[in-house]
PDB file of N, CA and C in Angstrom:
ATOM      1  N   UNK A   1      -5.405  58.561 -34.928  1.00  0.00           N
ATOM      2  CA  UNK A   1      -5.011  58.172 -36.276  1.00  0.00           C
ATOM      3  C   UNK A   1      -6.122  57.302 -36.864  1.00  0.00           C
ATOM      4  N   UNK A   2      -6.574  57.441 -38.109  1.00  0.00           N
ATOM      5  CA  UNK A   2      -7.353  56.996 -38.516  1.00  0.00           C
ATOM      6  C   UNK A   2      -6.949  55.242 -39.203  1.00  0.00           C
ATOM      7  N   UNK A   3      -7.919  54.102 -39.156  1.00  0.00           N
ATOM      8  CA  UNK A   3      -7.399  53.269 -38.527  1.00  0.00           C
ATOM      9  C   UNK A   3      -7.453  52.641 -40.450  1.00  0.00           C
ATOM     10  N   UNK A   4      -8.029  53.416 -41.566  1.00  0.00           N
ATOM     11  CA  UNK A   4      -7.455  53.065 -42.999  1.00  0.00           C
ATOM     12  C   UNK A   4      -6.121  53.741 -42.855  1.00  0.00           C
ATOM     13  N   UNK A   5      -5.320  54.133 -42.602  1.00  0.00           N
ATOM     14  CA  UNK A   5      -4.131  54.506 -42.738  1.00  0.00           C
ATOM     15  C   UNK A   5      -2.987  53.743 -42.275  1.00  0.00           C
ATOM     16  N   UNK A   6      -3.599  53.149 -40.943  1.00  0.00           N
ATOM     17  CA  UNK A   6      -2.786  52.460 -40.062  1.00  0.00           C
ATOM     18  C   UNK A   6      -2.846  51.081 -40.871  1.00  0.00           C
ATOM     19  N   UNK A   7      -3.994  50.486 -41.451  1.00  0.00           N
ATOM     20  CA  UNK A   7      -4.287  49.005 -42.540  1.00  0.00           C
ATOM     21  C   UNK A   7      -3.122  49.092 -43.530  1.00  0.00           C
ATOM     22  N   UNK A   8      -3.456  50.405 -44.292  1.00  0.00           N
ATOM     23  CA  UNK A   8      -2.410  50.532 -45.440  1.00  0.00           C
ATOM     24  C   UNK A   8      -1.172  50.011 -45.531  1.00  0.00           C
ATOM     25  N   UNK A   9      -0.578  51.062 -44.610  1.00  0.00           N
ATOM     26  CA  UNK A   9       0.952  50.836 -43.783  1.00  0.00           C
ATOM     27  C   UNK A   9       1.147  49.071 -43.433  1.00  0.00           C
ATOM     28  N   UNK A  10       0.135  48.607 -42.677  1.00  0.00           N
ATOM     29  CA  UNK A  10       0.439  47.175 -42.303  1.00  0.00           C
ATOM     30  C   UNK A  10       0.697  46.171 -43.567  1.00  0.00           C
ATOM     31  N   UNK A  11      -0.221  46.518 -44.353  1.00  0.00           N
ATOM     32  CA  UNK A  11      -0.121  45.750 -45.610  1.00  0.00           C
ATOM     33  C   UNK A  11       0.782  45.840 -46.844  1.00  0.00           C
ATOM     34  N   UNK A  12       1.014  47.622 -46.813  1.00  0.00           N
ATOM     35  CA  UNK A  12       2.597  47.626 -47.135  1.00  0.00           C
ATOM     36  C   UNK A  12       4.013  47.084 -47.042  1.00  0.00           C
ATOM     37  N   UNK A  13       3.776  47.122 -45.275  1.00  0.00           N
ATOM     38  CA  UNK A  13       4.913  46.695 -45.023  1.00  0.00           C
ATOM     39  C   UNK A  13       5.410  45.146 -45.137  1.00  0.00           C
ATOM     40  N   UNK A  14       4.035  44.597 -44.560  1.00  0.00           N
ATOM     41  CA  UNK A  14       4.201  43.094 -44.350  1.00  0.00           C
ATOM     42  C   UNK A  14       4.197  42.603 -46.173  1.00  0.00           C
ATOM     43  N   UNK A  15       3.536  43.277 -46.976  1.00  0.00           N
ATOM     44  CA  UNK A  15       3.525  42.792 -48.555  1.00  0.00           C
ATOM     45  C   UNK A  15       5.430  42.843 -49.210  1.00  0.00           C
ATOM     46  N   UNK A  16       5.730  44.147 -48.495  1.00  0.00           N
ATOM     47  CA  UNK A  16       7.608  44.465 -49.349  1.00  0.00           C
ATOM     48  C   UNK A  16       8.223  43.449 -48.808  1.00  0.00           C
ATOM     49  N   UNK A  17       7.693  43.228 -47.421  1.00  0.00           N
ATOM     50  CA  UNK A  17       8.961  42.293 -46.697  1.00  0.00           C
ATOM     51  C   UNK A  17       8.887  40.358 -47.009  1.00  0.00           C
ATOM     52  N   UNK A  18       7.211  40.572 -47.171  1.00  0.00           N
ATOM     53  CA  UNK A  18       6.848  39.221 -47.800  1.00  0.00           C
ATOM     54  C   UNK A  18       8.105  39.066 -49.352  1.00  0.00           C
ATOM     55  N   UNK A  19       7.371  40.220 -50.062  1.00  0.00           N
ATOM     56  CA  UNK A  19       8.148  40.251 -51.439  1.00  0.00           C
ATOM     57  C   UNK A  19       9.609  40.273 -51.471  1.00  0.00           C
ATOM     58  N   UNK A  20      10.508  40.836 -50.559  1.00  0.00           N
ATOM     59  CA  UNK A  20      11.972  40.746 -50.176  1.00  0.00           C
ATOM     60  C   UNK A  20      12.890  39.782 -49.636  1.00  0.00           C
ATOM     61  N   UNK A  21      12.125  39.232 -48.691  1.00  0.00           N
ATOM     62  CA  UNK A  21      12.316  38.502 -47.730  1.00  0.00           C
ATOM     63  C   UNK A  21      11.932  36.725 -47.920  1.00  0.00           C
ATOM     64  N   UNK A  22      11.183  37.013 -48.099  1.00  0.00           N
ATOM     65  CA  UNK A  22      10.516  35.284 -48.233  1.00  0.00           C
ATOM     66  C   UNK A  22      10.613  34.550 -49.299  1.00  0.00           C
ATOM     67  N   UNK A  23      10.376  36.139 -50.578  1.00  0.00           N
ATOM     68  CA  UNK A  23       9.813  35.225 -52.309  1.00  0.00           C
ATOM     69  C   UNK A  23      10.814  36.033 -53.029  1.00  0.00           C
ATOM     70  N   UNK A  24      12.288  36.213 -52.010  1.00  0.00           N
ATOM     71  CA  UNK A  24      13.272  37.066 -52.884  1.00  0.00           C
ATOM     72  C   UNK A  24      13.353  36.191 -54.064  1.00  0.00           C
ATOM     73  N   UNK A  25      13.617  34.617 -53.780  1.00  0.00           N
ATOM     74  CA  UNK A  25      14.265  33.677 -55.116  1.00  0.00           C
ATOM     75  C   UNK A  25      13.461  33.127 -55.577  1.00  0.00           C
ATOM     76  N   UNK A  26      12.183  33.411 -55.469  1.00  0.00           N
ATOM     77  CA  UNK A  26      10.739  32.208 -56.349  1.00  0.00           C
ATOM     78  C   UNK A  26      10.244  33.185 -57.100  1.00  0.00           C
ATOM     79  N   UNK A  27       9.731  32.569 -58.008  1.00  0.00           N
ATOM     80  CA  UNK A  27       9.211  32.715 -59.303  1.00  0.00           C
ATOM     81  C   UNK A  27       7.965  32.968 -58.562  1.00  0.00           C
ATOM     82  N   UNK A  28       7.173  33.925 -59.374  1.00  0.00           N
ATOM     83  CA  UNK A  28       5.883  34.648 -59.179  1.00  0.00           C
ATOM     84  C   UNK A  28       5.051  34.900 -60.522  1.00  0.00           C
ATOM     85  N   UNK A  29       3.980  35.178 -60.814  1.00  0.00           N
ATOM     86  CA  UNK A  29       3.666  35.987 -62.158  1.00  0.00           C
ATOM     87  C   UNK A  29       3.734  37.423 -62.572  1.00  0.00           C
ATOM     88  N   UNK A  30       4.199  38.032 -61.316  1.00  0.00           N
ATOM     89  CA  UNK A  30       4.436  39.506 -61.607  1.00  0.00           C
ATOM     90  C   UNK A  30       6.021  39.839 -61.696  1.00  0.00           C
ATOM     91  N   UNK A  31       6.701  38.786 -61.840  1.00  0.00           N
ATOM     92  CA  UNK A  31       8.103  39.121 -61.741  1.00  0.00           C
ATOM     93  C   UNK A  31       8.428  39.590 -63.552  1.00  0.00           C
ATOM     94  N   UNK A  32       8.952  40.974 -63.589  1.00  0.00           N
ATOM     95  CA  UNK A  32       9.330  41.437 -64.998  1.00  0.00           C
ATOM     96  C   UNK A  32       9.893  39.956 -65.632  1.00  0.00           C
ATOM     97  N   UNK A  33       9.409  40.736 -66.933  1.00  0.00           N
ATOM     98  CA  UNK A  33       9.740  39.550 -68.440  1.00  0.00           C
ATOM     99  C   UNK A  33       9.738  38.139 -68.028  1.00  0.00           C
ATOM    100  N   UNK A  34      10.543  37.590 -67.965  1.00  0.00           N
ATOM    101  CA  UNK A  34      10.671  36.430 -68.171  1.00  0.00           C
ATOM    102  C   UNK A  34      11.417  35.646 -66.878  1.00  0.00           C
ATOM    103  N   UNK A  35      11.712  36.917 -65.927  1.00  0.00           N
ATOM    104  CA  UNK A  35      12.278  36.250 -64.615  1.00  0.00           C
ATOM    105  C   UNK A  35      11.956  34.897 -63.268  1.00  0.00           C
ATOM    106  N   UNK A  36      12.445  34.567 -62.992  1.00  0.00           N
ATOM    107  CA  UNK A  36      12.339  33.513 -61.948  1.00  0.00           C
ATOM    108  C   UNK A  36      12.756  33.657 -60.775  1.00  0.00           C
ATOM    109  N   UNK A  37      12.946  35.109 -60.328  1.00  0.00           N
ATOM    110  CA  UNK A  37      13.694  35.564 -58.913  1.00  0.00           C
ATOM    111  C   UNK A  37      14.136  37.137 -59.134  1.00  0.00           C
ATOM    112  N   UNK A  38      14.064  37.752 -57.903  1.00  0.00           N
ATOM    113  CA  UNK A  38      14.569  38.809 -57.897  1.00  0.00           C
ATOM    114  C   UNK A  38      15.886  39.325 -58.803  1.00  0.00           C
ATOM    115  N   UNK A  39      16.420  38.877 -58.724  1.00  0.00           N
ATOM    116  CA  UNK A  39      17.895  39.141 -59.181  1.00  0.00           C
ATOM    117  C   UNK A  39      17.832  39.020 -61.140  1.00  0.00           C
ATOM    118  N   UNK A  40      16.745  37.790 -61.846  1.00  0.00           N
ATOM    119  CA  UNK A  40      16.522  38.217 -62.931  1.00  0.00           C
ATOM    120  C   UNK A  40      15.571  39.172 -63.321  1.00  0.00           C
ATOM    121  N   UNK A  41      15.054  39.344 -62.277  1.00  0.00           N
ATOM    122  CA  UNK A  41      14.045  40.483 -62.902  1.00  0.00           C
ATOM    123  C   UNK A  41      14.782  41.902 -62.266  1.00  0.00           C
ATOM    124  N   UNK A  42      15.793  42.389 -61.899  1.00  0.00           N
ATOM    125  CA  UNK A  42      16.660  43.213 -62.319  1.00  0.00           C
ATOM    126  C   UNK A  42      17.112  43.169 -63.562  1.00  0.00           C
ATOM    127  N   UNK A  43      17.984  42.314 -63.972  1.00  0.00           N
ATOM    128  CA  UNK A  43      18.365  42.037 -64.839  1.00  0.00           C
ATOM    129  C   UNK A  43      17.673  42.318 -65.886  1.00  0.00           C
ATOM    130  N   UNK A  44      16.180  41.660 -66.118  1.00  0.00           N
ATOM    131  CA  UNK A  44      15.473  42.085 -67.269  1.00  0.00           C
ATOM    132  C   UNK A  44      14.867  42.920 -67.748  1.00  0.00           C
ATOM    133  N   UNK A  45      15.377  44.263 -66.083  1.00  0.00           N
ATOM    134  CA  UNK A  45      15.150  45.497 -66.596  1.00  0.00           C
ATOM    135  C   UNK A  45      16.239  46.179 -67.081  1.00  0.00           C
ATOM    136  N   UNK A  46      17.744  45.385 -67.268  1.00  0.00           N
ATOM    137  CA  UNK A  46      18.431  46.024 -67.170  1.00  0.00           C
ATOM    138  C   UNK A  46      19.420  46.852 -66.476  1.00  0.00           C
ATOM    139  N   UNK A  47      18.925  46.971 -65.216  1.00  0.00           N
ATOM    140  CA  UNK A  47      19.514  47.384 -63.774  1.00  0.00           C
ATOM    141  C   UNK A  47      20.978  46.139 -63.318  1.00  0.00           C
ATOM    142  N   UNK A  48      21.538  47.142 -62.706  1.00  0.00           N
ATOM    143  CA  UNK A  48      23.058  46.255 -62.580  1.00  0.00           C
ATOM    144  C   UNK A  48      22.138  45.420 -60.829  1.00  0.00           C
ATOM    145  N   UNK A  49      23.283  44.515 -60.408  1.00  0.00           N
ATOM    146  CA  UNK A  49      23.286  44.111 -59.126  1.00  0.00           C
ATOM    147  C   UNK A  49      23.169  44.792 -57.968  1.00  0.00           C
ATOM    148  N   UNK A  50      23.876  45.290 -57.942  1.00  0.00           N
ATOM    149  CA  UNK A  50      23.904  46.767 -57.117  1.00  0.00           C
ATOM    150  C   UNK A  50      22.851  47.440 -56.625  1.00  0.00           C
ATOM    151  N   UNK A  51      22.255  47.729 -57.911  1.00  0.00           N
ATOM    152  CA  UNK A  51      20.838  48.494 -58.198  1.00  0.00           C
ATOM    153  C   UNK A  51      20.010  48.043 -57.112  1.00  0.00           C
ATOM    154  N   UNK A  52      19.758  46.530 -57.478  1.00  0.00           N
ATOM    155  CA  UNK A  52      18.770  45.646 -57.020  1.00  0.00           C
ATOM    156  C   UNK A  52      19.304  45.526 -55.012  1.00  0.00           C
ATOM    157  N   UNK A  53      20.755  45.791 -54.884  1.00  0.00           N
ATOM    158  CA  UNK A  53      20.824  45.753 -53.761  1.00  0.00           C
ATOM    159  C   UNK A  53      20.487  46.758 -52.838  1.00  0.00           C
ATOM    160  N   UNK A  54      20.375  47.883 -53.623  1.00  0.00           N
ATOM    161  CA  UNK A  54      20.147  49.245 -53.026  1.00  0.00           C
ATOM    162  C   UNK A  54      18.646  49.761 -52.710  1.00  0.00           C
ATOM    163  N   UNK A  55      18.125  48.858 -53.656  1.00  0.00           N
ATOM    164  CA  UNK A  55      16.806  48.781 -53.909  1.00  0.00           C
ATOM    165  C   UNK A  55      15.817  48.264 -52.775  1.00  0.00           C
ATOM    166  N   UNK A  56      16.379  47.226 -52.882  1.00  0.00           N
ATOM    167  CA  UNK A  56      16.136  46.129 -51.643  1.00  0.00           C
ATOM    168  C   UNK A  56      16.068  46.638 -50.220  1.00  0.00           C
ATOM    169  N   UNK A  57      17.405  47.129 -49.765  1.00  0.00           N
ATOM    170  CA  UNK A  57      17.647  47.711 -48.583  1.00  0.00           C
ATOM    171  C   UNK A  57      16.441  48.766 -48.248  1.00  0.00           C
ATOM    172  N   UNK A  58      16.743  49.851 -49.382  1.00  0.00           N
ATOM    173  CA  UNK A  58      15.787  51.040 -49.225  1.00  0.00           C
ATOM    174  C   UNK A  58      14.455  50.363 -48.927  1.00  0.00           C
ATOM    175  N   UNK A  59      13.469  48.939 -49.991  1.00  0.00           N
ATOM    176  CA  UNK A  59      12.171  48.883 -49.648  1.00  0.00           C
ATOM    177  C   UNK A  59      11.861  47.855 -47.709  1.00  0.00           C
ATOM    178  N   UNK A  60      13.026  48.011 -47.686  1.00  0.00           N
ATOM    179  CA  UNK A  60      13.185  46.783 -46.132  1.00  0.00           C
ATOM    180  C   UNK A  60      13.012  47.768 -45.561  1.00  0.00           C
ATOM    181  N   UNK A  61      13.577  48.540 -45.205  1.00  0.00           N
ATOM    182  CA  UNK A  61      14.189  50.274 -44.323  1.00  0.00           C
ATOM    183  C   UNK A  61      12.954  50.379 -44.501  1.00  0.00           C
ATOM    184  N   UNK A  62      12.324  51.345 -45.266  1.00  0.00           N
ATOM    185  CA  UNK A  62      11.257  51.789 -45.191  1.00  0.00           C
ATOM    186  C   UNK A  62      10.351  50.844 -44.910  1.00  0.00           C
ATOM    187  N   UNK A  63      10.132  49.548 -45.337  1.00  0.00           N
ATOM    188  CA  UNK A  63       8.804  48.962 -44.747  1.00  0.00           C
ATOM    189  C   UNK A  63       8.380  48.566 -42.860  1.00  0.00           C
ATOM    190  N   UNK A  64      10.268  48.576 -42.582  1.00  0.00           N
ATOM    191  CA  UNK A  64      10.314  48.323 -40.977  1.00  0.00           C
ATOM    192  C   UNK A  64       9.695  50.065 -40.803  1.00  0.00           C
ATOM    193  N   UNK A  65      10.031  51.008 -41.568  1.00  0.00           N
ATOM    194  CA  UNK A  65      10.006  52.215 -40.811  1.00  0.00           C
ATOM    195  C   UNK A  65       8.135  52.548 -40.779  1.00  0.00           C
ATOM    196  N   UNK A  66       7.901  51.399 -42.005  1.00  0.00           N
ATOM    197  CA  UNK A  66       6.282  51.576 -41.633  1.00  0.00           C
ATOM    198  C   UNK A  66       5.274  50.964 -40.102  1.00  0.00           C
ATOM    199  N   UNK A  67       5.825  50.235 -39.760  1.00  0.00           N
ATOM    200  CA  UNK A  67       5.798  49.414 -39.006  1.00  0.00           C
ATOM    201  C   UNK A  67       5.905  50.141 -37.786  1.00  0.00           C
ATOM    202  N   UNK A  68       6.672  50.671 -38.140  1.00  0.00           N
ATOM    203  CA  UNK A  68       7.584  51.515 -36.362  1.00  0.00           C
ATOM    204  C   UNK A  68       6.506  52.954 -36.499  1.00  0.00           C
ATOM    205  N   UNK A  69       5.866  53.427 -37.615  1.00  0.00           N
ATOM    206  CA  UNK A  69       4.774  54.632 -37.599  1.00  0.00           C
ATOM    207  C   UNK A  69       3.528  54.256 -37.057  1.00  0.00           C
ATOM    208  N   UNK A  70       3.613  52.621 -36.381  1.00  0.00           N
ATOM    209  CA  UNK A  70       1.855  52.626 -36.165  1.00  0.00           C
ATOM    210  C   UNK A  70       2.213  53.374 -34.455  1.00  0.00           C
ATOM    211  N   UNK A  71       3.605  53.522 -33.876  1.00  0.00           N
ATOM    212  CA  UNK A  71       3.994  53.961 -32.782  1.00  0.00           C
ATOM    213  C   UNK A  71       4.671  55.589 -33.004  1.00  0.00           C
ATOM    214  N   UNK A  72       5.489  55.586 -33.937  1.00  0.00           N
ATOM    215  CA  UNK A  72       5.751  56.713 -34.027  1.00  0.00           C
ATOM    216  C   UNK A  72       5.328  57.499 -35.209  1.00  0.00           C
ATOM    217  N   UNK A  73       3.666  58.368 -35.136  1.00  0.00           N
ATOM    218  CA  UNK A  73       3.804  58.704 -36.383  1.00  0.00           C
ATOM    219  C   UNK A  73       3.839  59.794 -37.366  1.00  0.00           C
ATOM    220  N   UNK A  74       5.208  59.950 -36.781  1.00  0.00           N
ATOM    221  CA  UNK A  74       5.767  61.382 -37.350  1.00  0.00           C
ATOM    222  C   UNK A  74       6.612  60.462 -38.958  1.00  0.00           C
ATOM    223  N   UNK A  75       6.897  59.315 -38.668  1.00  0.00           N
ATOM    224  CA  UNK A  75       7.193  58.768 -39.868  1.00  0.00           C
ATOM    225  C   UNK A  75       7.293  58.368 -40.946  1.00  0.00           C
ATOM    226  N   UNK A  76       5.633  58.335 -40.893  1.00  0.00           N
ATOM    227  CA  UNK A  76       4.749  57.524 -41.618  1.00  0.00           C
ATOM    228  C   UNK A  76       4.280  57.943 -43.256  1.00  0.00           C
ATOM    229  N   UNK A  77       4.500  59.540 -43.102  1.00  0.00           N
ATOM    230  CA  UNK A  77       4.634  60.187 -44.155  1.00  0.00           C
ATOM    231  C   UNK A  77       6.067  60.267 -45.089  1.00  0.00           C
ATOM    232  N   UNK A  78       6.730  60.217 -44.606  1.00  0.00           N
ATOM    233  CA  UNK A  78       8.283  60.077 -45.490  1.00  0.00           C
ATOM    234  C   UNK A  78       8.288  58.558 -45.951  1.00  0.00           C
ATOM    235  N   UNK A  79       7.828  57.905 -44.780  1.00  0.00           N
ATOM    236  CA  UNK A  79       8.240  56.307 -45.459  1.00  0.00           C
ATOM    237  C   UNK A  79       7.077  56.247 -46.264  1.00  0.00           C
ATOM    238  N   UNK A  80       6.072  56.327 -46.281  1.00  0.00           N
ATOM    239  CA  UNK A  80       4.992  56.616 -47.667  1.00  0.00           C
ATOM    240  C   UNK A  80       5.587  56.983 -48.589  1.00  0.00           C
ATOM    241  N   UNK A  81       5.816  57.858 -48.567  1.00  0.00           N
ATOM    242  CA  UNK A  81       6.723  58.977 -49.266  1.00  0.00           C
ATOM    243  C   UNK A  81       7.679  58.109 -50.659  1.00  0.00           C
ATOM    244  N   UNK A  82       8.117  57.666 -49.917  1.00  0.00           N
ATOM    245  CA  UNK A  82       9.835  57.040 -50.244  1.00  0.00           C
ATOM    246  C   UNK A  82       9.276  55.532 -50.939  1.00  0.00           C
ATOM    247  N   UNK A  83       8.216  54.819 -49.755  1.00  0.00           N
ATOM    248  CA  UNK A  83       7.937  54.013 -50.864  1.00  0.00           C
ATOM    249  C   UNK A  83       6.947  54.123 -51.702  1.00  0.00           C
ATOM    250  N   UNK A  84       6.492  54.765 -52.025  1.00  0.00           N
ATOM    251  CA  UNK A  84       5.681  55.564 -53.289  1.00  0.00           C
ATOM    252  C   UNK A  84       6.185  56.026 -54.792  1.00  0.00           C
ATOM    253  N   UNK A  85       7.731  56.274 -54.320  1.00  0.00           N
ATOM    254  CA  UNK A  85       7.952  56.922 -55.402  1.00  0.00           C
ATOM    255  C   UNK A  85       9.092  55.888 -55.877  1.00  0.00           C
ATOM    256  N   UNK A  86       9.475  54.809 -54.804  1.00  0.00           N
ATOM    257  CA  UNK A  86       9.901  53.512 -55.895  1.00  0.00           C
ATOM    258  C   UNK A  86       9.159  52.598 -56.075  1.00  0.00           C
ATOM    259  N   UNK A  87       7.824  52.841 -55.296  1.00  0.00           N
ATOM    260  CA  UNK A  87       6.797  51.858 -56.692  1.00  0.00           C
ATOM    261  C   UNK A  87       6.218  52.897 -57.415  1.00  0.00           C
ATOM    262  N   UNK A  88       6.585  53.610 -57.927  1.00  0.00           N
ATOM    263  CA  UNK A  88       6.469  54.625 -58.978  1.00  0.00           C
ATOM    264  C   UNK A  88       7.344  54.070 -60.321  1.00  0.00           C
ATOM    265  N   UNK A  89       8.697  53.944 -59.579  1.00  0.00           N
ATOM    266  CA  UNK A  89       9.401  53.354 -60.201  1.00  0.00           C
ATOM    267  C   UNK A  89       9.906  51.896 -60.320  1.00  0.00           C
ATOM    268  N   UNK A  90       8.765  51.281 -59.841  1.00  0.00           N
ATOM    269  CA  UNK A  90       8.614  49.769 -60.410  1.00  0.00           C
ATOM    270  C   UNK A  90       7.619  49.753 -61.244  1.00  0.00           C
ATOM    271  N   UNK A  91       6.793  50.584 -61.076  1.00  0.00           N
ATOM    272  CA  UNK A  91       5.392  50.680 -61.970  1.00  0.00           C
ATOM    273  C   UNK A  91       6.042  50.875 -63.332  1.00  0.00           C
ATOM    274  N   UNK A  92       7.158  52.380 -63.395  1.00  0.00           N
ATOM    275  CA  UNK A  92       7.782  52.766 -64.746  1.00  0.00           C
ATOM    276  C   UNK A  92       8.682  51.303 -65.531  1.00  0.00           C
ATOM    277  N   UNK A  93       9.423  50.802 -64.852  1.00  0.00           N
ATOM    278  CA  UNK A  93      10.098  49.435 -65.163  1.00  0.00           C
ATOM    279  C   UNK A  93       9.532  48.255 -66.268  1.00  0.00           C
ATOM    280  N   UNK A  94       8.033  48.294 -65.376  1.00  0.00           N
ATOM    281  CA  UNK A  94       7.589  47.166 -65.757  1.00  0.00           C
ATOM    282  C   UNK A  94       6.521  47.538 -67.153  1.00  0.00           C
ATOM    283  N   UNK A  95       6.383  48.702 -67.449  1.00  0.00           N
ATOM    284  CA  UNK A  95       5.748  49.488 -68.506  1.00  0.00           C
ATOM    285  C   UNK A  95       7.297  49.578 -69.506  1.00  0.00           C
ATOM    286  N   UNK A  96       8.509  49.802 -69.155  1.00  0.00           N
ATOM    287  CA  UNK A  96       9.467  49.744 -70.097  1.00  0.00           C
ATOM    288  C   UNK A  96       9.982  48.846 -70.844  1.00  0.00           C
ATOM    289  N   UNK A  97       9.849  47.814 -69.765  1.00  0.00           N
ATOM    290  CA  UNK A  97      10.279  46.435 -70.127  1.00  0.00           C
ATOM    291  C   UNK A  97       9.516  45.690 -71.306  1.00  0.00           C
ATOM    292  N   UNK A  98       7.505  46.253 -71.515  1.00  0.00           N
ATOM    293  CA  UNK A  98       6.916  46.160 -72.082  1.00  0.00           C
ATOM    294  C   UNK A  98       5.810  44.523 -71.530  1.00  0.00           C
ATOM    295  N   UNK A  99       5.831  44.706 -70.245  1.00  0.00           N
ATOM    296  CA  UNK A  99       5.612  43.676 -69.251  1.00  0.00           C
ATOM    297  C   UNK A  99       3.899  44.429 -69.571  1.00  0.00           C
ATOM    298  N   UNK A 100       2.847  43.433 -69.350  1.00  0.00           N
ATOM    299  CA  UNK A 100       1.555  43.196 -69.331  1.00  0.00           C
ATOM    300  C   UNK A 100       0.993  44.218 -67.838  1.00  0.00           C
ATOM    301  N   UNK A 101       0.007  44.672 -68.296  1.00  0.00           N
ATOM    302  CA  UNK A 101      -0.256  45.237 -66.868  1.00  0.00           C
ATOM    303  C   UNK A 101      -0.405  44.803 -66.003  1.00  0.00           C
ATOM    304  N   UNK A 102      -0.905  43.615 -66.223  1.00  0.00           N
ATOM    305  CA  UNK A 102      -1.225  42.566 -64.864  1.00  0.00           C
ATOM    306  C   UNK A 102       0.255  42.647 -63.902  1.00  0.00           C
ATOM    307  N   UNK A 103       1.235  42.482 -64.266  1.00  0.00           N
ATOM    308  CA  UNK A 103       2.836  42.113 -63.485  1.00  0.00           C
ATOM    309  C   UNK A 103       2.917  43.204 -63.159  1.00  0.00           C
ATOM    310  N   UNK A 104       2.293  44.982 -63.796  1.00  0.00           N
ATOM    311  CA  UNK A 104       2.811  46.036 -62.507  1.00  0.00           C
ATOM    312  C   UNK A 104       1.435  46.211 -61.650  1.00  0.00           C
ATOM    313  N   UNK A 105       0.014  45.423 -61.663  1.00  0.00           N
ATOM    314  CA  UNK A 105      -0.453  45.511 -60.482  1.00  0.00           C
ATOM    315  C   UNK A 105      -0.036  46.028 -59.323  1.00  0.00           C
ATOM    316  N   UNK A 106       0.599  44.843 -58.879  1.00  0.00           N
ATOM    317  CA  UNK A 106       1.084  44.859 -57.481  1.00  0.00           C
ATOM    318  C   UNK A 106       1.473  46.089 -56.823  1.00  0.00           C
ATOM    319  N   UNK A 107       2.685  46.535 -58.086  1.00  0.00           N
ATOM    320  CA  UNK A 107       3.198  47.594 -57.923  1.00  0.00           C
ATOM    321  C   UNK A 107       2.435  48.857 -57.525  1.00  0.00           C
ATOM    322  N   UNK A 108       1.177  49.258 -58.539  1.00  0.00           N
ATOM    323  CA  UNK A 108       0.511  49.896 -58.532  1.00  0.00           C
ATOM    324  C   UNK A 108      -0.476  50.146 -57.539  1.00  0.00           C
ATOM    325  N   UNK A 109      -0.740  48.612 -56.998  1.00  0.00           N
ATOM    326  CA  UNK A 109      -1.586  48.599 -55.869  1.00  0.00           C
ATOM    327  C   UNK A 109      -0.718  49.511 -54.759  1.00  0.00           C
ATOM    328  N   UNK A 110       0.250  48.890 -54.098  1.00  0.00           N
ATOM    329  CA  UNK A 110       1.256  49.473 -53.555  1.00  0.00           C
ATOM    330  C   UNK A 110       1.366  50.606 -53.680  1.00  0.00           C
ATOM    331  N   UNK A 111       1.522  51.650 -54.365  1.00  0.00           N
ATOM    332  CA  UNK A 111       1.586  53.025 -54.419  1.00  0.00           C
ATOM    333  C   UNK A 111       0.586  53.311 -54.493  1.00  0.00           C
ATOM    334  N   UNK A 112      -0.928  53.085 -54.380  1.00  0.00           N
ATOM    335  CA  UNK A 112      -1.891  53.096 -53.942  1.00  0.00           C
ATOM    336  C   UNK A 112      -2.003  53.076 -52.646  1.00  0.00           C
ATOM    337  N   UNK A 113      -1.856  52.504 -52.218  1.00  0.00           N
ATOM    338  CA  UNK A 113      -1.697  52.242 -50.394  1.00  0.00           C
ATOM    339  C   UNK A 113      -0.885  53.139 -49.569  1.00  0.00           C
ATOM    340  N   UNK A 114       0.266  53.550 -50.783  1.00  0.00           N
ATOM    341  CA  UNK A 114       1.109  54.223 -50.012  1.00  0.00           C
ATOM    342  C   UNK A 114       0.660  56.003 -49.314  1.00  0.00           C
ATOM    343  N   UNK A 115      -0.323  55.793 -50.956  1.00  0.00           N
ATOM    344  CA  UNK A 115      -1.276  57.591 -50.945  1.00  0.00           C
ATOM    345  C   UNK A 115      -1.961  57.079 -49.715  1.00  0.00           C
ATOM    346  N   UNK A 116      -2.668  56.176 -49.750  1.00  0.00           N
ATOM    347  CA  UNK A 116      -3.946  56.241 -48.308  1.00  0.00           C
ATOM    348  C   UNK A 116      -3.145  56.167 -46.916  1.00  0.00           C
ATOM    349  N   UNK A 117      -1.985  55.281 -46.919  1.00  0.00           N
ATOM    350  CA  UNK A 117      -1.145  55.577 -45.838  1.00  0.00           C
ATOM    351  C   UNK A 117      -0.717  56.870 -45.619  1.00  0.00           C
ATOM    352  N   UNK A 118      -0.234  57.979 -46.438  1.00  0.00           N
ATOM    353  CA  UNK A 118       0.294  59.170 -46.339  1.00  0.00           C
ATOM    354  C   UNK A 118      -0.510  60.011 -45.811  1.00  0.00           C
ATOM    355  N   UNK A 119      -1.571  59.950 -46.486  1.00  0.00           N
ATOM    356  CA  UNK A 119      -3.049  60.585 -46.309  1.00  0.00           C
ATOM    357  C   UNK A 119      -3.842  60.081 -45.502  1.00  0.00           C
ATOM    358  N   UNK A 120      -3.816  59.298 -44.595  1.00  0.00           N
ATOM    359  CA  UNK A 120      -4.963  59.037 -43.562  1.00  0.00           C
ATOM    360  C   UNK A 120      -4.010  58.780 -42.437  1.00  0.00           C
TER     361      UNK A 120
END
């Protein structure tokens, strides 16, 4: 396995779980509109609670499942996969919301990573 693919994945994973996990309730500069935590920047897209919980789960799941592809990696492509196409759709969010490009960076970076993870 080529060892940019295996970086990607690491930095994926450890970046969602940083972003989920650690800085679920702090204020950041990439958090949509005007938010101060996860839960308003649902909100200020509009997305119910729920959303944001489902959301959550799915980018945890998949980032452990990145994690678990530097061993098994028949995985590594679906969980790319999967998180690719909801920072696809954080990328779309934060362009709706009418948020600065700078705040869907991240995002963008991220689904960036996710292609070189898929692909290498």
């Amino acid at each position: 396995m080529p060892i940019i693919g295996s970086v990607a994945q690491v930095i994926v994973a450890l970046g969602i779980l940083n972003v989920w996990l650690l800085r679920y309730g702090k204020a950041t500069p990439y958090r949509g509109g005007e938010a101060k935590n996860m839960r308003e920047e649902f909100a200020a897209y509009g997305l119910p609670f729920w959303f944001m919980c489902v959301i959550g789960v799915l980018k945890v799941g998949l980032a452990v499942t990145l994690l678990v592809g530097l061993w098994l990696p028949a995985v590594v492509v679906p969980a790319a996969a999967g998180m690719g196409a909801l920072m696809a759709g954080a990328v779309a969010m934060h362009f709706k919301a009418g948020d600065p490009v700078k705040k869907a960076l991240p995002a963008m970076s991220v689904l960036a990573l996710c292609v070189v993870a898929a692909l290498f």
